[in-house]
N, C-alpha and C. Protein backbone atom coordinates (compact mmCIF):
# COMPACT_ATOMS: atom_id res chain seq x y z
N UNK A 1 85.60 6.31 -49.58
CA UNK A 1 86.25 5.18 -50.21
C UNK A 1 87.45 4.79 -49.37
N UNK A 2 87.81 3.55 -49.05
CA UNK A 2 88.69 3.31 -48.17
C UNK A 2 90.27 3.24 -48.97
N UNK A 3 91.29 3.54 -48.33
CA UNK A 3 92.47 3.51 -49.16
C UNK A 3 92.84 2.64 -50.07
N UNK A 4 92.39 1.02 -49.55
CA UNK A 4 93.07 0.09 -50.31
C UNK A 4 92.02 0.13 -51.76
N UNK A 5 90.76 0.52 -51.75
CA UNK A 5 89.92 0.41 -53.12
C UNK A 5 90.84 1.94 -53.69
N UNK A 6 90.97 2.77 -52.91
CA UNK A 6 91.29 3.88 -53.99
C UNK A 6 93.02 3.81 -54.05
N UNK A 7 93.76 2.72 -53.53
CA UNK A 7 94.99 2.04 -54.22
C UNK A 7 94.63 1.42 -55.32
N UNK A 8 93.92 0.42 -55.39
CA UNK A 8 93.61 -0.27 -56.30
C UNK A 8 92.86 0.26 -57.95
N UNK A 9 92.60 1.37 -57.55
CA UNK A 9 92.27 2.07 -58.87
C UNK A 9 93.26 2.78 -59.29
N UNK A 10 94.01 3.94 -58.50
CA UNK A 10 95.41 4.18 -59.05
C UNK A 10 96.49 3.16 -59.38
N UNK A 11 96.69 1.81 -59.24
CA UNK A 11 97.38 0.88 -59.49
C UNK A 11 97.32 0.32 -60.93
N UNK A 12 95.40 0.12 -61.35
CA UNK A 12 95.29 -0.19 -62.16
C UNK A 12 95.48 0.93 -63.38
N UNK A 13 95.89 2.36 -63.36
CA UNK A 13 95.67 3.14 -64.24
C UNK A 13 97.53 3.61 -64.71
N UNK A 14 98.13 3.47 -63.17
CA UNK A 14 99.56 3.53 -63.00
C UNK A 14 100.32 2.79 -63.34
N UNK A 15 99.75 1.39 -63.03
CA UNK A 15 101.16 0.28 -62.81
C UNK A 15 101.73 0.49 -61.27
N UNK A 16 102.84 0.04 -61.79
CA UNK A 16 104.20 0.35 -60.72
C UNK A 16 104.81 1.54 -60.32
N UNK A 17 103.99 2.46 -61.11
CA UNK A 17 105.04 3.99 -60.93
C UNK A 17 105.05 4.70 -59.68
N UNK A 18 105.40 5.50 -59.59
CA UNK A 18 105.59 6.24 -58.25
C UNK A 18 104.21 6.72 -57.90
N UNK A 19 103.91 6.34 -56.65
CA UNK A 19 102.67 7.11 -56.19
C UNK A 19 102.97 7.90 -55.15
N UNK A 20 102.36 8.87 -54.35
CA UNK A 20 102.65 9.75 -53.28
C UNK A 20 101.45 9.36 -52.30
N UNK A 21 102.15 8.84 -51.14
CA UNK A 21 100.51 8.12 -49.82
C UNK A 21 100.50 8.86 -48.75
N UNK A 22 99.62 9.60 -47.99
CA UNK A 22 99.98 9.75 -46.69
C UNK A 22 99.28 8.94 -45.71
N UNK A 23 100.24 8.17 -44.58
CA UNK A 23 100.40 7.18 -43.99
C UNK A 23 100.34 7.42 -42.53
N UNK A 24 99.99 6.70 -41.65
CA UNK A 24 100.50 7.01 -40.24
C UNK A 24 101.35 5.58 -39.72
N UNK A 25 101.85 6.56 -38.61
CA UNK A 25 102.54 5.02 -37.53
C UNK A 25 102.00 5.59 -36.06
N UNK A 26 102.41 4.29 -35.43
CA UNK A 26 102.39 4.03 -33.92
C UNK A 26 103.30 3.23 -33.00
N UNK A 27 103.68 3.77 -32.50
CA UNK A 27 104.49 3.57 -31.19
C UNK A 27 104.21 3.23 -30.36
N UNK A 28 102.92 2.20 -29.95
CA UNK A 28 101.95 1.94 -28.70
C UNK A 28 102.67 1.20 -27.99
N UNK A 29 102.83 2.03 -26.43
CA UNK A 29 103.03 1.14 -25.75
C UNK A 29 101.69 0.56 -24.27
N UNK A 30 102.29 -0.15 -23.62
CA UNK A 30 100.97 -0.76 -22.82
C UNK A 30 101.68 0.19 -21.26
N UNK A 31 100.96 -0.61 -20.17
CA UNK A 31 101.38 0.19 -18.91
C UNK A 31 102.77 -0.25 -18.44
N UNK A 32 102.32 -1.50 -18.99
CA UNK A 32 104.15 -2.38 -18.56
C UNK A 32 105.56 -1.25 -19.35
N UNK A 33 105.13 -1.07 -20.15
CA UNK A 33 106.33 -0.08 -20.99
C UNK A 33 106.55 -1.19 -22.17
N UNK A 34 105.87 -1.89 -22.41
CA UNK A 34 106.12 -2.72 -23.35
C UNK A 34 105.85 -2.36 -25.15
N UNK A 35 106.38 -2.79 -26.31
CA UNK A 35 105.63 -2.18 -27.70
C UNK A 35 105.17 -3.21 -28.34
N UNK A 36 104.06 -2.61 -28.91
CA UNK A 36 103.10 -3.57 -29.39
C UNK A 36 103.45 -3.32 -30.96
N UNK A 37 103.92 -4.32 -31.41
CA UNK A 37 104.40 -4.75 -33.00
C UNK A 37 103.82 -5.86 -33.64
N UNK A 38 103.56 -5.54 -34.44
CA UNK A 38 103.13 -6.69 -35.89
C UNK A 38 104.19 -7.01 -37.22
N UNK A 39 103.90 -8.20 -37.05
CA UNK A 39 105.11 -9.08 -38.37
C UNK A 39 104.33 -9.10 -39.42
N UNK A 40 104.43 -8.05 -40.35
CA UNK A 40 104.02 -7.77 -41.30
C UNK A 40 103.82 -9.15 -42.73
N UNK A 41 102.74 -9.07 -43.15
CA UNK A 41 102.32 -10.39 -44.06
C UNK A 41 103.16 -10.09 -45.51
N UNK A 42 103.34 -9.04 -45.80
CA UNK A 42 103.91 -8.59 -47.17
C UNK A 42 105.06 -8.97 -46.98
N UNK A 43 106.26 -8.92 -46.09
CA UNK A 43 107.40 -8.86 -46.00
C UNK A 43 107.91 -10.08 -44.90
N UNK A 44 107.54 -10.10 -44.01
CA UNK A 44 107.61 -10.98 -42.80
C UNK A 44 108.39 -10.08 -41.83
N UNK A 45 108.90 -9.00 -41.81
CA UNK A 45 109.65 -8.25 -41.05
C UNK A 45 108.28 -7.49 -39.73
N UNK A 46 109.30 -7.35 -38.60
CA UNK A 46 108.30 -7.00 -37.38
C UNK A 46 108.03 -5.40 -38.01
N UNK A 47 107.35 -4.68 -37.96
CA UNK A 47 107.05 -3.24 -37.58
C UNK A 47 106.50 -2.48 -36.79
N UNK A 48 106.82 -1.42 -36.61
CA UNK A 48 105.13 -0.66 -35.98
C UNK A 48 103.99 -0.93 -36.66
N UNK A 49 103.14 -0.12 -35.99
CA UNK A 49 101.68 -0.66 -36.77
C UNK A 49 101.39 0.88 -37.69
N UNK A 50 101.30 0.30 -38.63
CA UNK A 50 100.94 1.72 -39.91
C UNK A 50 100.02 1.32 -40.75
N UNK A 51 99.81 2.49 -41.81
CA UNK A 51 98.72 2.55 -42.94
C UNK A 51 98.51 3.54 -43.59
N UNK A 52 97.70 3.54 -44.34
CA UNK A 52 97.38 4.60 -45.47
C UNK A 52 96.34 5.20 -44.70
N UNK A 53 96.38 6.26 -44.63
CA UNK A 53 95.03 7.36 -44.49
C UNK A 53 93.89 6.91 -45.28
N UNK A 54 92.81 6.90 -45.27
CA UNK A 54 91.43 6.81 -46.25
C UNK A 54 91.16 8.41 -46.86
N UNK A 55 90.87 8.40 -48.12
CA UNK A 55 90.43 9.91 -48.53
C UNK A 55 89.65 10.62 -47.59
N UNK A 56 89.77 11.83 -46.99
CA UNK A 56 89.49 12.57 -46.31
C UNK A 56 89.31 12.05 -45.10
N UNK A 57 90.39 11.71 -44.47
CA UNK A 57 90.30 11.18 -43.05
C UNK A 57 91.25 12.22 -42.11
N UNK A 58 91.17 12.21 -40.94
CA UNK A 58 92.11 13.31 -39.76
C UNK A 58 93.20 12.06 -39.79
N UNK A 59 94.19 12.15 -39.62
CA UNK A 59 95.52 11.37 -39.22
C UNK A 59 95.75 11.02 -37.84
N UNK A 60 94.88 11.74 -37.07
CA UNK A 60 95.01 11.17 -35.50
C UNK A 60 93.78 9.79 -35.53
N UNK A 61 92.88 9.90 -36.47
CA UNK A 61 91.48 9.08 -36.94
C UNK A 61 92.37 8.19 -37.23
N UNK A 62 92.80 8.49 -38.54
CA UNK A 62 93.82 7.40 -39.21
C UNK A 62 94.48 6.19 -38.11
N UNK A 63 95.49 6.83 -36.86
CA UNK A 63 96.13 5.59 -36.45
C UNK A 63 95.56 5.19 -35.38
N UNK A 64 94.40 5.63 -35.35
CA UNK A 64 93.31 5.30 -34.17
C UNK A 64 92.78 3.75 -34.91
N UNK A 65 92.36 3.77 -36.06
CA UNK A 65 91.75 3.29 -36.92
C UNK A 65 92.54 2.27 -37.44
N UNK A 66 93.85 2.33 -37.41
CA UNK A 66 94.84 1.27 -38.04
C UNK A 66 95.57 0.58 -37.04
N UNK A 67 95.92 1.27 -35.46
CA UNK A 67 96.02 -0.27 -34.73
C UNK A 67 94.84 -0.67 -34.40
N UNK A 68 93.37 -0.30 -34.56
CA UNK A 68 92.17 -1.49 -34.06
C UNK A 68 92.47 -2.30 -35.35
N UNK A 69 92.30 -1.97 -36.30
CA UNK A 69 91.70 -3.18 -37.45
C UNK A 69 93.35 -3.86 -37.49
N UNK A 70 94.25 -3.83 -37.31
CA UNK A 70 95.62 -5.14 -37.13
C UNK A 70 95.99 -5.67 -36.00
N UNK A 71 95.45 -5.01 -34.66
CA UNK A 71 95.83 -5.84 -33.60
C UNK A 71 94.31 -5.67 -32.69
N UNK A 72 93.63 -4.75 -33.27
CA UNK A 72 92.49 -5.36 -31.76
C UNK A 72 92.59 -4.60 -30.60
N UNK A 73 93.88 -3.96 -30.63
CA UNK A 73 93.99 -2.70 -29.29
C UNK A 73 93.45 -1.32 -29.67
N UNK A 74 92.62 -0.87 -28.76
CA UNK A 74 92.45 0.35 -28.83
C UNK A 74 93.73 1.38 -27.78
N UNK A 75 93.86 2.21 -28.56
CA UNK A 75 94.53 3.08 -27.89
C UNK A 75 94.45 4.72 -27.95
N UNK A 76 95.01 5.68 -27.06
CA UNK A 76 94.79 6.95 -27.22
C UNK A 76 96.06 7.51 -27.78
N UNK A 77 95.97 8.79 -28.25
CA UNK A 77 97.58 9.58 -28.75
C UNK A 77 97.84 10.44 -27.66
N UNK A 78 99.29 10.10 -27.20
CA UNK A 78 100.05 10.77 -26.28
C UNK A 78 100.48 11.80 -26.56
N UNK A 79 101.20 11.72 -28.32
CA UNK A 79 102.07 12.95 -29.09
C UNK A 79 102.31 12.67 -30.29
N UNK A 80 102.19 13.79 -30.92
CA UNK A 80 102.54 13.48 -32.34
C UNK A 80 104.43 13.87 -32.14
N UNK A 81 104.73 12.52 -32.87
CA UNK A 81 106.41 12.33 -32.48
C UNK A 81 106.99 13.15 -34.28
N UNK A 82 105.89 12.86 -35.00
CA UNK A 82 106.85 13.42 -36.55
C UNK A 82 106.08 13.26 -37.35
N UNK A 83 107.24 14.32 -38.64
CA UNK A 83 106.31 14.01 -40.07
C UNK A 83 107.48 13.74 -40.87
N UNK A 84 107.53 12.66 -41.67
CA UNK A 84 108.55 12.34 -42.33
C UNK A 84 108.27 11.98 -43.58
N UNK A 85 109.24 12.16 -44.94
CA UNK A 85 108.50 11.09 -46.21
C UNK A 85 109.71 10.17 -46.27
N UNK A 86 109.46 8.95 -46.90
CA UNK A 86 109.90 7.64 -47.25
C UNK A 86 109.50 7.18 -48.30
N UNK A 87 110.69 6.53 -48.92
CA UNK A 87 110.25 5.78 -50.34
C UNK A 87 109.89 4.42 -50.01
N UNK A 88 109.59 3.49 -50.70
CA UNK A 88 109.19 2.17 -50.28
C UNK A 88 108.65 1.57 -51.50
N UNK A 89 109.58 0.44 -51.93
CA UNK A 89 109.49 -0.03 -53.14
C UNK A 89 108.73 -1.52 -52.72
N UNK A 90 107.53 -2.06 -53.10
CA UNK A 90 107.27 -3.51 -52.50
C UNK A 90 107.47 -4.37 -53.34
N UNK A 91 107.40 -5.90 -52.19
CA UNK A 91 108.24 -6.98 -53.29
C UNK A 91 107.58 -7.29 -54.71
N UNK A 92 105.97 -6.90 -55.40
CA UNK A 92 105.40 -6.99 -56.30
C UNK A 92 106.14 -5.44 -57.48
N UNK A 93 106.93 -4.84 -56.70
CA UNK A 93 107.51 -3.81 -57.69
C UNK A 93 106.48 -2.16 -57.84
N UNK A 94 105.55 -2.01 -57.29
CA UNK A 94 105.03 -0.85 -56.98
C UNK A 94 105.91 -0.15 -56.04
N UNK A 95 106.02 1.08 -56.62
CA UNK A 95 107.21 2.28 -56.03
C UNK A 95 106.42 3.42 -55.60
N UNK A 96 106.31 3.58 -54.32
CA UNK A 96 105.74 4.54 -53.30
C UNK A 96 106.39 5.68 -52.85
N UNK A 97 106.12 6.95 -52.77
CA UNK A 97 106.81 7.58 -51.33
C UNK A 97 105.71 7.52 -50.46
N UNK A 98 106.06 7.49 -48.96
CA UNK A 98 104.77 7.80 -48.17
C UNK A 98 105.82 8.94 -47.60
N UNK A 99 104.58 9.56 -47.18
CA UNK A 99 104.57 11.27 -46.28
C UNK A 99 103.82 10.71 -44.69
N UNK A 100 104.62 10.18 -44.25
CA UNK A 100 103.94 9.66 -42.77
C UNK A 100 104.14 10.22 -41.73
N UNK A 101 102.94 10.64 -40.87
CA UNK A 101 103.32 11.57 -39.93
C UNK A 101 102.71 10.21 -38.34
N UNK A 102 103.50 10.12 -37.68
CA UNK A 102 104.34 8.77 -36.76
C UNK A 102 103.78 9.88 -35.40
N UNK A 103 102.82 8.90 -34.41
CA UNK A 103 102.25 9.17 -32.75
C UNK A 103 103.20 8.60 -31.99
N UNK A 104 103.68 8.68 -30.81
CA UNK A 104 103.32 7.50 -29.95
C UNK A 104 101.78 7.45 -28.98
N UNK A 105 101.37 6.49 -28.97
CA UNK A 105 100.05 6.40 -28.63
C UNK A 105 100.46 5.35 -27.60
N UNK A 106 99.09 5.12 -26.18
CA UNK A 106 99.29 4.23 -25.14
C UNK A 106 97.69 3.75 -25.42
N UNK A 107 97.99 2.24 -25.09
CA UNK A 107 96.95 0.99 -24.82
C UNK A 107 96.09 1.27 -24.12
N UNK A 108 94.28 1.46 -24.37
CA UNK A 108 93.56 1.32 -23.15
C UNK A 108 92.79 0.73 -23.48
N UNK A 109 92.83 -0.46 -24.40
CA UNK A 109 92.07 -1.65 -24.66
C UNK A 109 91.91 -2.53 -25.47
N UNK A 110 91.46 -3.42 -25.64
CA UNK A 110 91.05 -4.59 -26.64
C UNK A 110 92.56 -5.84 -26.00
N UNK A 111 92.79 -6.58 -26.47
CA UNK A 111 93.60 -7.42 -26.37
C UNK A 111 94.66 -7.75 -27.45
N UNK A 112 95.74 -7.69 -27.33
CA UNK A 112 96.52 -8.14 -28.75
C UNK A 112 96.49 -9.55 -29.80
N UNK A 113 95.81 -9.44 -30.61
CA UNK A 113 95.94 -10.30 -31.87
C UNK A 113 96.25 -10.10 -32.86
N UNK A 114 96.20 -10.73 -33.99
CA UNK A 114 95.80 -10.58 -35.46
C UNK A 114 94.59 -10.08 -35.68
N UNK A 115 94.45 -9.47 -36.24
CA UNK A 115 93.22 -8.67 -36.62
C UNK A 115 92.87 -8.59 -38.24
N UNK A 116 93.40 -9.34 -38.95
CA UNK A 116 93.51 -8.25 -40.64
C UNK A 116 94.31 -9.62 -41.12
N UNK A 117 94.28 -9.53 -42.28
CA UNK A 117 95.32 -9.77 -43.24
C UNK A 117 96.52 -9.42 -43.50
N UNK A 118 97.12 -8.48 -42.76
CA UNK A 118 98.38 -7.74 -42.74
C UNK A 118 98.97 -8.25 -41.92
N UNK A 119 98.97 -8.96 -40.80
CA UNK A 119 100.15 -9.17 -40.27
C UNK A 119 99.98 -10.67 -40.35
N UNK A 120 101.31 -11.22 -40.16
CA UNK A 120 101.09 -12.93 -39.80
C UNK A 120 101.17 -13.18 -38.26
N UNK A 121 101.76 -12.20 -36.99
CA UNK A 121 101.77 -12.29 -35.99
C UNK A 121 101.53 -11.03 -35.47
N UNK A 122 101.25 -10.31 -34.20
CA UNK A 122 101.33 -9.40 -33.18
C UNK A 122 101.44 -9.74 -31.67
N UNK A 123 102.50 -8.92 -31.33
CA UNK A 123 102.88 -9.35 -30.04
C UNK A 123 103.51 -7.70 -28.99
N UNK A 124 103.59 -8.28 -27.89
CA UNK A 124 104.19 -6.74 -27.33
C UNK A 124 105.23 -7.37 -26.59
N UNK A 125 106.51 -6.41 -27.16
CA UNK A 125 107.69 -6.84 -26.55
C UNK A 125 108.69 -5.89 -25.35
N UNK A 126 109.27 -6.03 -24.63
CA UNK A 126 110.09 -5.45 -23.37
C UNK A 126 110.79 -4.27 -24.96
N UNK A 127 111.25 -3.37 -24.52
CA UNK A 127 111.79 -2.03 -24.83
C UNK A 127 113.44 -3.18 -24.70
N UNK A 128 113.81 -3.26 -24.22
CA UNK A 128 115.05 -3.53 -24.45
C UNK A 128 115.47 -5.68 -24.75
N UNK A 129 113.98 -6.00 -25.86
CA UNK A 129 114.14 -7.29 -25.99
C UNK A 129 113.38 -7.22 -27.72
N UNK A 130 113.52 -6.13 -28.32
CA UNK A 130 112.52 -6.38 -29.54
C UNK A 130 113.26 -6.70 -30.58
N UNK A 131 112.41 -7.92 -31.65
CA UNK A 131 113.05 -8.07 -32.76
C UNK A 131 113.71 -7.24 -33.85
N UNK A 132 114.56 -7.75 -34.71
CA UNK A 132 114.71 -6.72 -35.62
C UNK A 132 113.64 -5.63 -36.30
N UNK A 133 114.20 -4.74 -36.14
CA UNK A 133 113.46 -3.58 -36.81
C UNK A 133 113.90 -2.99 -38.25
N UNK A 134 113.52 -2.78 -39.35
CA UNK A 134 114.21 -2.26 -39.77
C UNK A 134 115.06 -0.36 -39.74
N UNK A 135 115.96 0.20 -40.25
CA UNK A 135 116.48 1.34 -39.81
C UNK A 135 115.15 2.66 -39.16
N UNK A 136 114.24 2.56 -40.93
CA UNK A 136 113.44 3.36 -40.91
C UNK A 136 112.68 2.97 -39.19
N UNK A 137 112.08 2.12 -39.12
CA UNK A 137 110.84 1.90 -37.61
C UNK A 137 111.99 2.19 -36.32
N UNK A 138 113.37 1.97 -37.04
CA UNK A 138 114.15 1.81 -35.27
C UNK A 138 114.24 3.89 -34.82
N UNK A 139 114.60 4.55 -36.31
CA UNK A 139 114.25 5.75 -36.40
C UNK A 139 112.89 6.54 -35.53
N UNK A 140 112.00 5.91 -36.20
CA UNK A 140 110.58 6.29 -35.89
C UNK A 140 110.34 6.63 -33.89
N UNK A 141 110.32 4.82 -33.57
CA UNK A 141 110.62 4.41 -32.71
C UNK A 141 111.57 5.27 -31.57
N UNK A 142 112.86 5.50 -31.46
CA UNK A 142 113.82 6.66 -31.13
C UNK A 142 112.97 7.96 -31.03
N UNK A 143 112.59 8.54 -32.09
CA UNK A 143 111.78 9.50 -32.16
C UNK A 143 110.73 9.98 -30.90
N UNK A 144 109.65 8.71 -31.28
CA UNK A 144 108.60 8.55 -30.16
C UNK A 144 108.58 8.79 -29.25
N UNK A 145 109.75 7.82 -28.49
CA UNK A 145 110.21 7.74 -27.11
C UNK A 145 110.42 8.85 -26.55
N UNK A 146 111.38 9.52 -27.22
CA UNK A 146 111.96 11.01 -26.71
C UNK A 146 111.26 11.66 -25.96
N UNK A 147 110.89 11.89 -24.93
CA UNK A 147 110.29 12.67 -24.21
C UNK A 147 110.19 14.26 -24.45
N UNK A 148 111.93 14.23 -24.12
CA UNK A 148 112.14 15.89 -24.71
C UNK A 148 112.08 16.53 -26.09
N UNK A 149 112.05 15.64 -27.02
CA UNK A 149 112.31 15.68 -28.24
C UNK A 149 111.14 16.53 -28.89
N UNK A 150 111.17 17.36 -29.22
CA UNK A 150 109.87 17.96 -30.26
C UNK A 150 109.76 17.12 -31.51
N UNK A 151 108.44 17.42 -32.26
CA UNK A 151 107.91 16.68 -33.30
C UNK A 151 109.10 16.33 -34.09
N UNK A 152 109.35 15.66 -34.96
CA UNK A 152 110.15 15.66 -36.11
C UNK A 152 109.63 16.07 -37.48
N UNK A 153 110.81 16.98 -38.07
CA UNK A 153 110.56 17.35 -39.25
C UNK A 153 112.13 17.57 -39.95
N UNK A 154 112.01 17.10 -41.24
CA UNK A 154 113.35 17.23 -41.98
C UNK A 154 113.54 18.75 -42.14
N UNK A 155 114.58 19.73 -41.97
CA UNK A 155 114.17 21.03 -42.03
C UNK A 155 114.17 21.20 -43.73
N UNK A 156 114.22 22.47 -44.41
CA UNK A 156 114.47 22.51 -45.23
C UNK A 156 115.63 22.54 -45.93
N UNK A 157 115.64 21.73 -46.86
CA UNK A 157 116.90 20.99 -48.00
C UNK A 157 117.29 20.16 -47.15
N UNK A 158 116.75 19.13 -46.13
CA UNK A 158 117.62 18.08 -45.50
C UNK A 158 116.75 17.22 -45.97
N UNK A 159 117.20 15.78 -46.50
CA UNK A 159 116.32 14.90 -47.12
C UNK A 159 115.99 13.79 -45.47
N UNK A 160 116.37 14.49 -44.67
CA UNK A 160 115.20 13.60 -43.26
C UNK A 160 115.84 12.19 -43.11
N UNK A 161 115.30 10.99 -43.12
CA UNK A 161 116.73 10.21 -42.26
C UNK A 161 116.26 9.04 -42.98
């Protein structure tokens, strides 16, 4: 069952209440060093490219699977950069945490578009020319990059960033 039908049944039984998702992100960049971001349709704000896991899916599957179907690029995983949770309240009033564990992954194909209903634009921008981000993706993002940086994880009793 794909996530958004088995959203849509916990929605209808829940409401608005708190649900618990696990999610991925991506950090793709191309050879230029450039990042490939989508302006999200729910919000209009740029992001990485993310999603909900599908019931019983691998999470490296997962963001393999979620930048083809929003931009059309295929890409490989370089590193898993983190595991983080986040709350996320949307503008219809459904109250989320996601448990998202965030790649950076590199481009080895398809072309950048729209792909989906989720974004209203996708584009890949210079590392030191990208639109606003919000805190959480500029976080993520930072993360990724790090070369030296090991995975991220909030340790214990730190509520993570």
């Amino acid at each position: 069952m794909p996530a958004s039908e088995y959203v849509r049944n916990l929605r209808a039984r829940l409401g608005h209440e708190l649900i618990m998702f696990p999610t991925v992100s991506a950090a793709v960049l191309n050879d230029r060093g450039e990042l490939l971001l989508h302006q999200r349709s729910d919000t209009g704000n740029w992001s990485l490219i993310a999603g909900l896991m599908d019931p019983g899916e691998q999470p490296a599957d997962a963001v393999l699977r979620e930048v083809e179907e929003e931009t059309a690029v295929q890409v490989k995983i370089e590193r898993l950069a983190g595991v983080v949770s986040h709350d996320v309240t949307y503008p219809n009033g459904d109250e989320c945490q996601m448990v998202n564990i965030f790649f950076r992954c590199r481009a080895v194909g398809g072309e950048a578009r729209v792909n989906d209903t989720e974004s209203l634009a996708v584009a890949w921008f210079p590392l030191d020319a990208l639109p606003r981000l919000n805190p959480f993706n500029r976080r993520l993002l930072e993360l990724a990059l790090d070369d030296d940086a090991p995975p991220y994880f909030a340790a214990p009793g730190e509520g993570g960033f």
